[in-house]
PDB file of N, CA and C in Angstrom:
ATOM      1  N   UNK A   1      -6.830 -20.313   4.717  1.00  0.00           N
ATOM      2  CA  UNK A   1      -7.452 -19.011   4.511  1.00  0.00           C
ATOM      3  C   UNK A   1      -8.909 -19.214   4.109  1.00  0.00           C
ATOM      4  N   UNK A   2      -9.899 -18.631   4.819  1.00  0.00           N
ATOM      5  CA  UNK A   2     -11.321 -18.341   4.361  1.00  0.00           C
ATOM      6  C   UNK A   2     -11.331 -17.745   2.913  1.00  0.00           C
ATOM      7  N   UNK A   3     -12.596 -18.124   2.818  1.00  0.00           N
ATOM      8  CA  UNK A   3     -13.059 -17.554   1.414  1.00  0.00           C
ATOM      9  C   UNK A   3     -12.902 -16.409   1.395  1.00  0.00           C
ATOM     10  N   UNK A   4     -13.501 -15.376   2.367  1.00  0.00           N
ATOM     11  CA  UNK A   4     -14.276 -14.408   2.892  1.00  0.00           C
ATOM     12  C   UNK A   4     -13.046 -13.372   3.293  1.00  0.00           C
ATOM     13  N   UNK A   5     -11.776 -13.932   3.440  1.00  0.00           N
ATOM     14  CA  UNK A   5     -10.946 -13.210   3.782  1.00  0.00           C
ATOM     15  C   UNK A   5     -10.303 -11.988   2.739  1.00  0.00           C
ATOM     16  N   UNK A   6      -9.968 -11.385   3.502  1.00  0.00           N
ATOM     17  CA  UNK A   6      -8.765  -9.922   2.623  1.00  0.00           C
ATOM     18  C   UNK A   6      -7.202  -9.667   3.226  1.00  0.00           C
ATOM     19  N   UNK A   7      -6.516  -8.850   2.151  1.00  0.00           N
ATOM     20  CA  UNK A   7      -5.594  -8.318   2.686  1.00  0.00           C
ATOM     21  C   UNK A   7      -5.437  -7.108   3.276  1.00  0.00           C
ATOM     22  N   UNK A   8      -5.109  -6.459   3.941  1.00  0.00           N
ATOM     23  CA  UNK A   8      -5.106  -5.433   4.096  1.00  0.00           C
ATOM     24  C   UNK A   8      -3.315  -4.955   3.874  1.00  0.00           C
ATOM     25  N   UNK A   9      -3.055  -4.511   3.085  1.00  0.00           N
ATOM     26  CA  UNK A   9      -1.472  -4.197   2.805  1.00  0.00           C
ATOM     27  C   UNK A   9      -1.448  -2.046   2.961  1.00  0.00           C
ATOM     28  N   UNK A  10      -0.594  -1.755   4.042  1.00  0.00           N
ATOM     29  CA  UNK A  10      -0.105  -0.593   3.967  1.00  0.00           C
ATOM     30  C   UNK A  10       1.064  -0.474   3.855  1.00  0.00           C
ATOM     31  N   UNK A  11       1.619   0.464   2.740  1.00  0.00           N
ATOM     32  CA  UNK A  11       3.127   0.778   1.883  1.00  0.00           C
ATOM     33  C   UNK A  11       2.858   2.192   2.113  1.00  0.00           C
ATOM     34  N   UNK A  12       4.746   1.946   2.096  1.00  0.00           N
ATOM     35  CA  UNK A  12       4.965   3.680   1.738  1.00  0.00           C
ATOM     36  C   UNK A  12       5.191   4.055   0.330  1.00  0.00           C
ATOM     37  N   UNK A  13       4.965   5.033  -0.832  1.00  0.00           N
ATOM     38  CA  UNK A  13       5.314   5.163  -1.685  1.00  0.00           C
ATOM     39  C   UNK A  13       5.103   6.773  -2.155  1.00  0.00           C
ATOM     40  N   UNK A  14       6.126   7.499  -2.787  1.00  0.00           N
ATOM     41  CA  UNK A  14       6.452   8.465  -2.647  1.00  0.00           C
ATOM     42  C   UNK A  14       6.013   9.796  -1.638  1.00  0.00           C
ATOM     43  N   UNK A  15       6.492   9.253  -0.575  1.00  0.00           N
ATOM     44  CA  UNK A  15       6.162  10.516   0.262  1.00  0.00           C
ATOM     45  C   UNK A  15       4.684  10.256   0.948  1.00  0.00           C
ATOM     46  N   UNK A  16       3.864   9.301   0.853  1.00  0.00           N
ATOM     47  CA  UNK A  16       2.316   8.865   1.413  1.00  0.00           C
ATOM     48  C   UNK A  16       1.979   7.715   1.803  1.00  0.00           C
ATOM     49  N   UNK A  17       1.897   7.423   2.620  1.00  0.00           N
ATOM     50  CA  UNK A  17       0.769   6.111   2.903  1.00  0.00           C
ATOM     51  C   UNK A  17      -0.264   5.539   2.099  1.00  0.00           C
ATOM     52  N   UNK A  18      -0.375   4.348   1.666  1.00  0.00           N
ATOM     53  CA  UNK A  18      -1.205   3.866   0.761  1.00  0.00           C
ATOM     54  C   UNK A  18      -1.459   2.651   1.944  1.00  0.00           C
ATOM     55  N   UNK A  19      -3.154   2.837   2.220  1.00  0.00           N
ATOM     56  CA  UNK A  19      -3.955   1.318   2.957  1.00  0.00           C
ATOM     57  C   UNK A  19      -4.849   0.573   1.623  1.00  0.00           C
ATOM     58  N   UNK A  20      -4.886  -0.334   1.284  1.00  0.00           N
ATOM     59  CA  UNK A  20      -5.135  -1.038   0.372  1.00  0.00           C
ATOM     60  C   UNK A  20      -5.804  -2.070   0.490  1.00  0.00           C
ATOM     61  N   UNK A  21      -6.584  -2.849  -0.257  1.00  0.00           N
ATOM     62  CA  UNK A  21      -7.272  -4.031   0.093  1.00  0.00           C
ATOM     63  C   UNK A  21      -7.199  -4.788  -1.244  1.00  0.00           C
ATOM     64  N   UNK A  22      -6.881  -5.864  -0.793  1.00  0.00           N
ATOM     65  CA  UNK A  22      -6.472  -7.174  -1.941  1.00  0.00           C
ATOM     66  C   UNK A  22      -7.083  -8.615  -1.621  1.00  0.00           C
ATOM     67  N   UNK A  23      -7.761  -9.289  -2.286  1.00  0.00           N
ATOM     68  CA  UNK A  23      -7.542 -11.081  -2.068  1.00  0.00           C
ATOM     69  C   UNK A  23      -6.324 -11.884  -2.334  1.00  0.00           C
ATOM     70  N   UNK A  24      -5.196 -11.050  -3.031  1.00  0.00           N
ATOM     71  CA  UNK A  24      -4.345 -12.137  -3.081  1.00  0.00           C
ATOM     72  C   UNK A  24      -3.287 -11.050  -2.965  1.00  0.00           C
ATOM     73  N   UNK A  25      -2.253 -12.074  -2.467  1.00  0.00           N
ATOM     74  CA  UNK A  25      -0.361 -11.245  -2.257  1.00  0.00           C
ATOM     75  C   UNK A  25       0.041 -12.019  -1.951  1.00  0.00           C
ATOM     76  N   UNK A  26       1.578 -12.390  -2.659  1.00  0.00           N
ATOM     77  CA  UNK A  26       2.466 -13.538  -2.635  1.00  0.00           C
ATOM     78  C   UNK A  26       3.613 -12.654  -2.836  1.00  0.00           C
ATOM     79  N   UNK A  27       4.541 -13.464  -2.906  1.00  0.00           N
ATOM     80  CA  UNK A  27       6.528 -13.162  -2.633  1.00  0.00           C
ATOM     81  C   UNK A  27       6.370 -12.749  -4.449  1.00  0.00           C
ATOM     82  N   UNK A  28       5.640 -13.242  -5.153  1.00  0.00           N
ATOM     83  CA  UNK A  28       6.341 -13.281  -6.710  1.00  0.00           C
ATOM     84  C   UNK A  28       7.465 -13.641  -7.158  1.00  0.00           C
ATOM     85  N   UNK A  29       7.695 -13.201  -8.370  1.00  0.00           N
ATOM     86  CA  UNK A  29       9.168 -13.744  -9.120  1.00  0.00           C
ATOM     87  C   UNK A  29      10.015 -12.417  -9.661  1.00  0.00           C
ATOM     88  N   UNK A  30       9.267 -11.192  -8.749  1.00  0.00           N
ATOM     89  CA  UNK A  30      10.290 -10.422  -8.671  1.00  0.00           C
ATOM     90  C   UNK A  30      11.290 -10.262  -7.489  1.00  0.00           C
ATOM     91  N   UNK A  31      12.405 -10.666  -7.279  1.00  0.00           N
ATOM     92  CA  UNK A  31      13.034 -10.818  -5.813  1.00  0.00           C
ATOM     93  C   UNK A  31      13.317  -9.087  -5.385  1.00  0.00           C
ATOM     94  N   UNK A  32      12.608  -9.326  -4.043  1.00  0.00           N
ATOM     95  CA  UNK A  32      12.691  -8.200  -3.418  1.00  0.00           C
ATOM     96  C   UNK A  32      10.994  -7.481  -3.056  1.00  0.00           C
ATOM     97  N   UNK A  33      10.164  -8.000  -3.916  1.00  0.00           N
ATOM     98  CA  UNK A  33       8.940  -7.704  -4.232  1.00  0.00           C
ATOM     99  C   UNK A  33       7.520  -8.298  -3.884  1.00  0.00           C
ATOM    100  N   UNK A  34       6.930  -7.504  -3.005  1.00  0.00           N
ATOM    101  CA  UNK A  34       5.586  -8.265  -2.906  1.00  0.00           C
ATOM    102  C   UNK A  34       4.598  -8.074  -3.940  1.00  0.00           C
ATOM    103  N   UNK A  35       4.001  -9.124  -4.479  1.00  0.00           N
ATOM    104  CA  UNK A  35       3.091  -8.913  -5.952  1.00  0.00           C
ATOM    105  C   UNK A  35       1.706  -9.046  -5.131  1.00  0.00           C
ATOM    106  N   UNK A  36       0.512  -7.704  -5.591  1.00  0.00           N
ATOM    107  CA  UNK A  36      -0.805  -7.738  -4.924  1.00  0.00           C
ATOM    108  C   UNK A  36      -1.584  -7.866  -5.981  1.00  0.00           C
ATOM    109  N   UNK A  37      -2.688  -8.634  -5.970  1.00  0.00           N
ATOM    110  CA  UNK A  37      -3.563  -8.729  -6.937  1.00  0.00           C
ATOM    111  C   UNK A  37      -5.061  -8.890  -6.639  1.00  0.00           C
ATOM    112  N   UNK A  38      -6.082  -8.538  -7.659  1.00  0.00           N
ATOM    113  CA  UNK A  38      -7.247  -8.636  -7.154  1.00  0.00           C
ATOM    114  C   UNK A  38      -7.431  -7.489  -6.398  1.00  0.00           C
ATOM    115  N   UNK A  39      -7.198  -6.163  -6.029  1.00  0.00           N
ATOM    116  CA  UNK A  39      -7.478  -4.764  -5.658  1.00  0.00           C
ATOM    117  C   UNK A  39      -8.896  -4.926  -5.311  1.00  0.00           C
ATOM    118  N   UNK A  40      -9.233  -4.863  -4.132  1.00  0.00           N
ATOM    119  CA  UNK A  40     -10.939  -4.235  -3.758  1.00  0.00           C
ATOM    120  C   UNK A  40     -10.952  -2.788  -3.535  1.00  0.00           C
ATOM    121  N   UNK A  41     -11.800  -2.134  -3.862  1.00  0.00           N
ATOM    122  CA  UNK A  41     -12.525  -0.996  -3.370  1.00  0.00           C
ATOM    123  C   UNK A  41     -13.917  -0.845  -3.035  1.00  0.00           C
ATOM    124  N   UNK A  42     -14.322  -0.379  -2.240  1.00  0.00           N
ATOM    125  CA  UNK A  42     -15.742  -0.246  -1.721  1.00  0.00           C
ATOM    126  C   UNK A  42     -17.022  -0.379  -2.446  1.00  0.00           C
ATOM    127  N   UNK A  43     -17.919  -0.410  -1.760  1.00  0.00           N
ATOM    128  CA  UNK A  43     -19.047  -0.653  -2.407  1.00  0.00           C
ATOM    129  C   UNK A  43     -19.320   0.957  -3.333  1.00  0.00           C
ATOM    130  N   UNK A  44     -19.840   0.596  -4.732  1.00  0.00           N
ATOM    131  CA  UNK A  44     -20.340   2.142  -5.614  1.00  0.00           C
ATOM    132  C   UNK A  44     -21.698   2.527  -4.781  1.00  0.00           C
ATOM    133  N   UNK A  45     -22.494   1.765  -4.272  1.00  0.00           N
ATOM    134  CA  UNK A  45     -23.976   2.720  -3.814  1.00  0.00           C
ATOM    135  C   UNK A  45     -23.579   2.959  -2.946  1.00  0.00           C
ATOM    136  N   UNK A  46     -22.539   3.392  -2.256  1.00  0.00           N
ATOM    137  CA  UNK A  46     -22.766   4.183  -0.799  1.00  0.00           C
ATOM    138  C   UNK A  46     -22.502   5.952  -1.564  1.00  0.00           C
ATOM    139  N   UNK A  47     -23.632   6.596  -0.576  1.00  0.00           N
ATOM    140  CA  UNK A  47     -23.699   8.301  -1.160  1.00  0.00           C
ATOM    141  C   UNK A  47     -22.519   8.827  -0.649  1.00  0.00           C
ATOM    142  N   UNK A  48     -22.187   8.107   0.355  1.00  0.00           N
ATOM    143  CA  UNK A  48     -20.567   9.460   0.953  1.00  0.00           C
ATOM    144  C   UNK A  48     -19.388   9.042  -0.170  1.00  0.00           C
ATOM    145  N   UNK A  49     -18.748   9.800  -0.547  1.00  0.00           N
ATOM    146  CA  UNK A  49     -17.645   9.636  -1.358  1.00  0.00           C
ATOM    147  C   UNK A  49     -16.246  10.083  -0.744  1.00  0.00           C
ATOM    148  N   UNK A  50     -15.473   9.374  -0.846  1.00  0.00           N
ATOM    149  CA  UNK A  50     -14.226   9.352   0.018  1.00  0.00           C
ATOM    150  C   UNK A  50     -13.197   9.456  -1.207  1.00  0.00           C
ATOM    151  N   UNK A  51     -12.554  11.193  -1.277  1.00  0.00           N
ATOM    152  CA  UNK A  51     -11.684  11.540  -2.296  1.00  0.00           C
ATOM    153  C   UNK A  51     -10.264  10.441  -2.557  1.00  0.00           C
ATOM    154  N   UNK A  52     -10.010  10.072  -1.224  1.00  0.00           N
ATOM    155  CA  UNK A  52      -8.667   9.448  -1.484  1.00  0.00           C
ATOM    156  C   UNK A  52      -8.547   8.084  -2.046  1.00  0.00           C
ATOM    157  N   UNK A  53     -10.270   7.391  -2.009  1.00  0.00           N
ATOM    158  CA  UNK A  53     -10.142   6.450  -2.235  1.00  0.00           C
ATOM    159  C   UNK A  53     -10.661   6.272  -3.864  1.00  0.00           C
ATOM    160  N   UNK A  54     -11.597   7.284  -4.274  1.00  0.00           N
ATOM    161  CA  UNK A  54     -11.673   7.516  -5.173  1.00  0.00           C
ATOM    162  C   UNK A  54     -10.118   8.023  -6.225  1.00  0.00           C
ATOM    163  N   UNK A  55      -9.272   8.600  -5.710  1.00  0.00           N
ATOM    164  CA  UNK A  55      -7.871   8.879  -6.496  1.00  0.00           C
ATOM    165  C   UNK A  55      -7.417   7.466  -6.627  1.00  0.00           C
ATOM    166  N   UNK A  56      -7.256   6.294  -5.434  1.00  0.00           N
ATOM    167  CA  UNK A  56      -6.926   4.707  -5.832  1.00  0.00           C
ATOM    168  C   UNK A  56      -7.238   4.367  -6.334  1.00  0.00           C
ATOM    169  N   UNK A  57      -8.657   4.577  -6.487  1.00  0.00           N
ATOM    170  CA  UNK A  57      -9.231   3.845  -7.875  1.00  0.00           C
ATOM    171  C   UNK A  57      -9.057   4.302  -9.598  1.00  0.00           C
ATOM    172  N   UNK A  58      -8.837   5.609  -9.782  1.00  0.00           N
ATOM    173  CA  UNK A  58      -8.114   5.936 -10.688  1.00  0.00           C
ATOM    174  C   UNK A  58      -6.780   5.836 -10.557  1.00  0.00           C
ATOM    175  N   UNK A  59      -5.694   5.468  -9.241  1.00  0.00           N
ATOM    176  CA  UNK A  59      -4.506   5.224 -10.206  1.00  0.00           C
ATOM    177  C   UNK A  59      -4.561   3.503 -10.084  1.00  0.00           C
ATOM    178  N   UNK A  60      -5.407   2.927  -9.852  1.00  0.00           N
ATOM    179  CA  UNK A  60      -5.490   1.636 -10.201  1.00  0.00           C
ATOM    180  C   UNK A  60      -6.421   1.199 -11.026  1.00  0.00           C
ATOM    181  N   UNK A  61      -7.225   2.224 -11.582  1.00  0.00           N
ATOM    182  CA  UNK A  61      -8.254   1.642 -12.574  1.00  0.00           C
ATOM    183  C   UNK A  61      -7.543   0.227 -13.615  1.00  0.00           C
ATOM    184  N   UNK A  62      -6.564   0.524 -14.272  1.00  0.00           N
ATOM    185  CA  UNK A  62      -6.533  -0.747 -15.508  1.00  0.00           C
ATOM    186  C   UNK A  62      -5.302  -1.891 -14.503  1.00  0.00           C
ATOM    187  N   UNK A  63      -5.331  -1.839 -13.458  1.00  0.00           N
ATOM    188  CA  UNK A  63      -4.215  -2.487 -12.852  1.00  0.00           C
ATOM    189  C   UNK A  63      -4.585  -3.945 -12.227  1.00  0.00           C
ATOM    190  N   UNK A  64      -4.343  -4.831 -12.743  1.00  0.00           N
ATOM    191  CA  UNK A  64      -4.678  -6.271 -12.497  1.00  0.00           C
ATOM    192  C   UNK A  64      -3.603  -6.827 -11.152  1.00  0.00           C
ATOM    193  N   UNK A  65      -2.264  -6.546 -11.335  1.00  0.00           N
ATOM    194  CA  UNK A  65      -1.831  -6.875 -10.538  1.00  0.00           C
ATOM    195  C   UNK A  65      -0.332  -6.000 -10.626  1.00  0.00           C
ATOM    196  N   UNK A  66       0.203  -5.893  -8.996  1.00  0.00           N
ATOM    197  CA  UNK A  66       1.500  -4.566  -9.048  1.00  0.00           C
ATOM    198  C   UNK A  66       2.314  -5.413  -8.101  1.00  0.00           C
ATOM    199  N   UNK A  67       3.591  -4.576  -8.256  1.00  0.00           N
ATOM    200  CA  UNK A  67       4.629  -5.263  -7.508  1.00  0.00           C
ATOM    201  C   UNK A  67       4.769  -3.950  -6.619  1.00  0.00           C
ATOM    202  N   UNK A  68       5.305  -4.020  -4.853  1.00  0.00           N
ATOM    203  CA  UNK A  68       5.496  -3.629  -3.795  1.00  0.00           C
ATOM    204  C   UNK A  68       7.035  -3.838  -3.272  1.00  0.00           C
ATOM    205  N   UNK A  69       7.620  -3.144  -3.468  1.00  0.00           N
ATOM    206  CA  UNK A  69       9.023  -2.989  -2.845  1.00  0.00           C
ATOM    207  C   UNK A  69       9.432  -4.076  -1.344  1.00  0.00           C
ATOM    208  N   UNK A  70       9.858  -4.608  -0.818  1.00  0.00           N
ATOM    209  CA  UNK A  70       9.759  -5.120   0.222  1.00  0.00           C
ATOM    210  C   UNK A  70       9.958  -4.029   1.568  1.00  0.00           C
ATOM    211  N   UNK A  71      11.219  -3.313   0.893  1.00  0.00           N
ATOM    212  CA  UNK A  71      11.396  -2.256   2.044  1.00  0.00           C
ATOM    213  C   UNK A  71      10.406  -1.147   2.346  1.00  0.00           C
ATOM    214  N   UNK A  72       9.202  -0.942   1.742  1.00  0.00           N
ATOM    215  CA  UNK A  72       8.270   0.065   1.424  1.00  0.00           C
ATOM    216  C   UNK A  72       7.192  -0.126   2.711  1.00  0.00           C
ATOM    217  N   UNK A  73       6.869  -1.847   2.137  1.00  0.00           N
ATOM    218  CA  UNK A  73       5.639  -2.131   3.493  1.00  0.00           C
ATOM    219  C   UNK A  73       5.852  -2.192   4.724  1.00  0.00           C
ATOM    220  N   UNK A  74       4.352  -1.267   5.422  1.00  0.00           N
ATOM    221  CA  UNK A  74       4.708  -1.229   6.774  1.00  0.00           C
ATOM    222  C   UNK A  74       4.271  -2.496   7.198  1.00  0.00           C
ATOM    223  N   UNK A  75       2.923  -2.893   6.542  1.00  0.00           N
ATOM    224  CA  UNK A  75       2.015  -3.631   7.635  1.00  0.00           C
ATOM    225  C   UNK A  75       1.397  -4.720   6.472  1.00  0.00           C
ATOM    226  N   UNK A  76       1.291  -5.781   6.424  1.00  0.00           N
ATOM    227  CA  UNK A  76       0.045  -6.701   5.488  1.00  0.00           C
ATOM    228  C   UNK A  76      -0.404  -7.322   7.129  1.00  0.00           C
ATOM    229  N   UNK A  77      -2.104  -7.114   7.024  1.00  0.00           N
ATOM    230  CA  UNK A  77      -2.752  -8.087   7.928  1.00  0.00           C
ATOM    231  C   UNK A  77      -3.677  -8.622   6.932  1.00  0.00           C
ATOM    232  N   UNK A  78      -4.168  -9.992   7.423  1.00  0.00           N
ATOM    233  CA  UNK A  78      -5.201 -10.668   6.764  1.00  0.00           C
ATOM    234  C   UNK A  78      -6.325 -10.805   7.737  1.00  0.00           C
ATOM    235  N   UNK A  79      -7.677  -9.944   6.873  1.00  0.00           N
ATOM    236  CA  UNK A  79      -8.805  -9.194   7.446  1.00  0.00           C
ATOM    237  C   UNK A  79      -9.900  -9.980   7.365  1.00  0.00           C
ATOM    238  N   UNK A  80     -10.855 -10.404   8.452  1.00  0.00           N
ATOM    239  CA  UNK A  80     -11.968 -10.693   7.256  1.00  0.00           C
ATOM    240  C   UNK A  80     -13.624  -9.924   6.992  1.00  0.00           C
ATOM    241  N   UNK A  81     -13.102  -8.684   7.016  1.00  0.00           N
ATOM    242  CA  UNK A  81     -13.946  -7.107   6.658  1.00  0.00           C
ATOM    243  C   UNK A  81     -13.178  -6.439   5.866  1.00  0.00           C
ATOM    244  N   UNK A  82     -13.752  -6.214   4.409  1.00  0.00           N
ATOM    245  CA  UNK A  82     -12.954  -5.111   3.858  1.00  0.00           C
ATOM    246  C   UNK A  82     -13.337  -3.874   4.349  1.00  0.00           C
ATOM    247  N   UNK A  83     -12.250  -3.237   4.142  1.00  0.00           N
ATOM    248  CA  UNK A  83     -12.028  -1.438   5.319  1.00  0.00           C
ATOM    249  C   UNK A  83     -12.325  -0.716   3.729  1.00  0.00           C
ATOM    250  N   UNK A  84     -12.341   1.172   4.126  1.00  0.00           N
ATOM    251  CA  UNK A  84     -11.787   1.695   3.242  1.00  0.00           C
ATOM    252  C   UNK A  84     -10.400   1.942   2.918  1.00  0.00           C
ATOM    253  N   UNK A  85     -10.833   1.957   1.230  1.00  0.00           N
ATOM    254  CA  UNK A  85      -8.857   2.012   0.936  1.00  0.00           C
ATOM    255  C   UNK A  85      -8.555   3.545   1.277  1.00  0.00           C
ATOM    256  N   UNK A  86      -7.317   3.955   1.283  1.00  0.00           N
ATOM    257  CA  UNK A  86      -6.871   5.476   1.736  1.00  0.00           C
ATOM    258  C   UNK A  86      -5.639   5.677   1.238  1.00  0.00           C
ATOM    259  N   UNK A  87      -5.179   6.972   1.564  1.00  0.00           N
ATOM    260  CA  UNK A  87      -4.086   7.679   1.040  1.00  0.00           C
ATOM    261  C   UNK A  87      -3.722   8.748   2.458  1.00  0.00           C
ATOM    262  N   UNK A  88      -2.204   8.479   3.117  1.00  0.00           N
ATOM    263  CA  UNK A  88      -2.586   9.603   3.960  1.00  0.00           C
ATOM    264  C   UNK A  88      -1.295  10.540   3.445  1.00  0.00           C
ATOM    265  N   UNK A  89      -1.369  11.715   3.501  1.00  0.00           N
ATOM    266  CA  UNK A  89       0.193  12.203   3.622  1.00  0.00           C
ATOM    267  C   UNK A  89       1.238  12.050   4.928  1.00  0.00           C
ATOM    268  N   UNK A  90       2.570  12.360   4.526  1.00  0.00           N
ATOM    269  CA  UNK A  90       3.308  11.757   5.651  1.00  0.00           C
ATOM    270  C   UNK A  90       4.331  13.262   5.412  1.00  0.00           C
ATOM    271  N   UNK A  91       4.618  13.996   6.542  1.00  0.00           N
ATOM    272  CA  UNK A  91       5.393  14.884   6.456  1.00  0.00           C
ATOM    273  C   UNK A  91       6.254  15.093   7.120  1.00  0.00           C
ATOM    274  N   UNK A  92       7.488  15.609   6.924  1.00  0.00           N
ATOM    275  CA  UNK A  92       8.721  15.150   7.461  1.00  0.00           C
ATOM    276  C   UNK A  92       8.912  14.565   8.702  1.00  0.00           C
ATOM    277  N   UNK A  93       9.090  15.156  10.006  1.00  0.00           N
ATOM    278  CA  UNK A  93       8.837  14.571  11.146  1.00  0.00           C
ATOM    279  C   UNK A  93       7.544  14.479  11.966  1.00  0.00           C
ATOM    280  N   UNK A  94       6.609  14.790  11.621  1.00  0.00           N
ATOM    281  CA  UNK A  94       5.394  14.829  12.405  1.00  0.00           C
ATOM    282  C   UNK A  94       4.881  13.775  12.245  1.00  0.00           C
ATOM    283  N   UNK A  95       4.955  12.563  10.551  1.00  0.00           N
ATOM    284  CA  UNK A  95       4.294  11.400  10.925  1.00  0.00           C
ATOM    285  C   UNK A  95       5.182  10.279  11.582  1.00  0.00           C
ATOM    286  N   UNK A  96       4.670   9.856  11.778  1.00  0.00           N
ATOM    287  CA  UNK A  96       4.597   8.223  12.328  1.00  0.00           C
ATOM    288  C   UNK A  96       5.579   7.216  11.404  1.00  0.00           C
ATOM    289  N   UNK A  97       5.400   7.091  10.610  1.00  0.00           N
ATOM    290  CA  UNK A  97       5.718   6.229   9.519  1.00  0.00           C
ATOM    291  C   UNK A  97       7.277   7.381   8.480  1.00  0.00           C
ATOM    292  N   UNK A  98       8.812   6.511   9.005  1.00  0.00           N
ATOM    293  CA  UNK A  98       9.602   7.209   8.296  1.00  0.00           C
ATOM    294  C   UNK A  98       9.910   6.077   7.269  1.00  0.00           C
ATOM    295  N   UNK A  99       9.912   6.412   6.063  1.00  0.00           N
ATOM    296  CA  UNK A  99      11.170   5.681   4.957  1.00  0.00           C
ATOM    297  C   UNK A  99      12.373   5.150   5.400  1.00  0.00           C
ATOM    298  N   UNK A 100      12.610   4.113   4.812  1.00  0.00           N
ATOM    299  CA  UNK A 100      14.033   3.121   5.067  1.00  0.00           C
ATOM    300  C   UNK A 100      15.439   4.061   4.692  1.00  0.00           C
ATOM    301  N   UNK A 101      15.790   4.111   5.568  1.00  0.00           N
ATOM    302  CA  UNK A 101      16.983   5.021   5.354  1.00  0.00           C
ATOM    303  C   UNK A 101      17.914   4.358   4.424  1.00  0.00           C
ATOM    304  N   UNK A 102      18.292   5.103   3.157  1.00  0.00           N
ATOM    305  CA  UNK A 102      18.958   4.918   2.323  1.00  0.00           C
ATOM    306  C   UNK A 102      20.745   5.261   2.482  1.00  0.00           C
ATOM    307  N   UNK A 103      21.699   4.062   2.306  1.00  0.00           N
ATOM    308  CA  UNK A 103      22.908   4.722   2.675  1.00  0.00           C
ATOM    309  C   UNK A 103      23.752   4.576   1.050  1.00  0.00           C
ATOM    310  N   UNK A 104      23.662   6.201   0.627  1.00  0.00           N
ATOM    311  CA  UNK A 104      24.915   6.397  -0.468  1.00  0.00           C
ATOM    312  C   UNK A 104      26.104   6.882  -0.236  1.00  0.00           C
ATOM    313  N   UNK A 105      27.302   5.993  -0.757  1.00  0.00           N
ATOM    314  CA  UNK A 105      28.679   6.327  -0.565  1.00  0.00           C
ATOM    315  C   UNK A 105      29.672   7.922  -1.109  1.00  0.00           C
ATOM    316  N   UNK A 106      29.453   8.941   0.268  1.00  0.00           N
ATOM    317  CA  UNK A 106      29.961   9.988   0.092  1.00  0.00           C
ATOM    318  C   UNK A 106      29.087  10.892   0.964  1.00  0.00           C
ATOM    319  N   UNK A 107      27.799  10.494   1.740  1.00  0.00           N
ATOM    320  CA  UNK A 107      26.866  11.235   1.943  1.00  0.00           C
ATOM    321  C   UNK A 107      27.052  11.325   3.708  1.00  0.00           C
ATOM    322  N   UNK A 108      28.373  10.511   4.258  1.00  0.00           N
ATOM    323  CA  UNK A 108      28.456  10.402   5.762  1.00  0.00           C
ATOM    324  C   UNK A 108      29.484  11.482   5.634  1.00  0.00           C
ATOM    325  N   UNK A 109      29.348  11.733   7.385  1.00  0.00           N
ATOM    326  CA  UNK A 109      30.544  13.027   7.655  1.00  0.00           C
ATOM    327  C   UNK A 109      31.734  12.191   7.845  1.00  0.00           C
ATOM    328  N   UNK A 110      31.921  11.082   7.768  1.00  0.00           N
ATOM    329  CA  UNK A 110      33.420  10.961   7.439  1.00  0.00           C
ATOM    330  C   UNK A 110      34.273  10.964   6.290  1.00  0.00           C
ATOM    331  N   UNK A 111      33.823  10.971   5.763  1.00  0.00           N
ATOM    332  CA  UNK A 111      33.933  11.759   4.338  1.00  0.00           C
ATOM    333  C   UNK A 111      34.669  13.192   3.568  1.00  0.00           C
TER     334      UNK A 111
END
């Protein structure tokens, strides 16, 4: 891996798309879990301000490093341009991107 390189990690998490940018992500020592660390966000002197990425940065302001569900992520590529980070919404069938179907016992029609 280059110096120069990034992650680019997109997850699903409650109901939205989260695109993200990291220097580091490994398996961790939570099983089941991708651990991201090192969070980039964009440069502060640019004048356009981008709300969604500005909300990442407040819910990651004090966050050094987080754990990622395995079943959550859609996509990790390793970049070597950081992008902007984002937030998209995802609504029932119109997006692209569905959640891992969850199977609880009692919830099938054979039942």
């Amino acid at each position: 891996m280059s110096k120069n390189a990034f992650y680019k990690i997109i997850f699903l998490n409650q109901g939205k798309v989260y695109e993200i940018f990291a220097k580091s992500i490994s398996q961790g020592n939570l099983f089941g879990f991708i651990e991201v660390a090192q969070i980039v966000f964009g440069e502060k002197s640019s004048l356009v301000v981008d709300p969604s990425e500005e909300n990442l940065k407040t819910e990651f302001a004090n966050v050094s490093r987080f754990h990622i569900p395995m079943h959550s992520v859609i996509r990790i590529d390793e970049v070597n341009k950081q992008g902007t980070a984002k937030i998209t919404n995802v609504t029932g069938n119109e997006g692209k991107v569905m959640p891992f179907p969850v199977y609880t016992r009692g919830n099938d029609s054979g039942e």
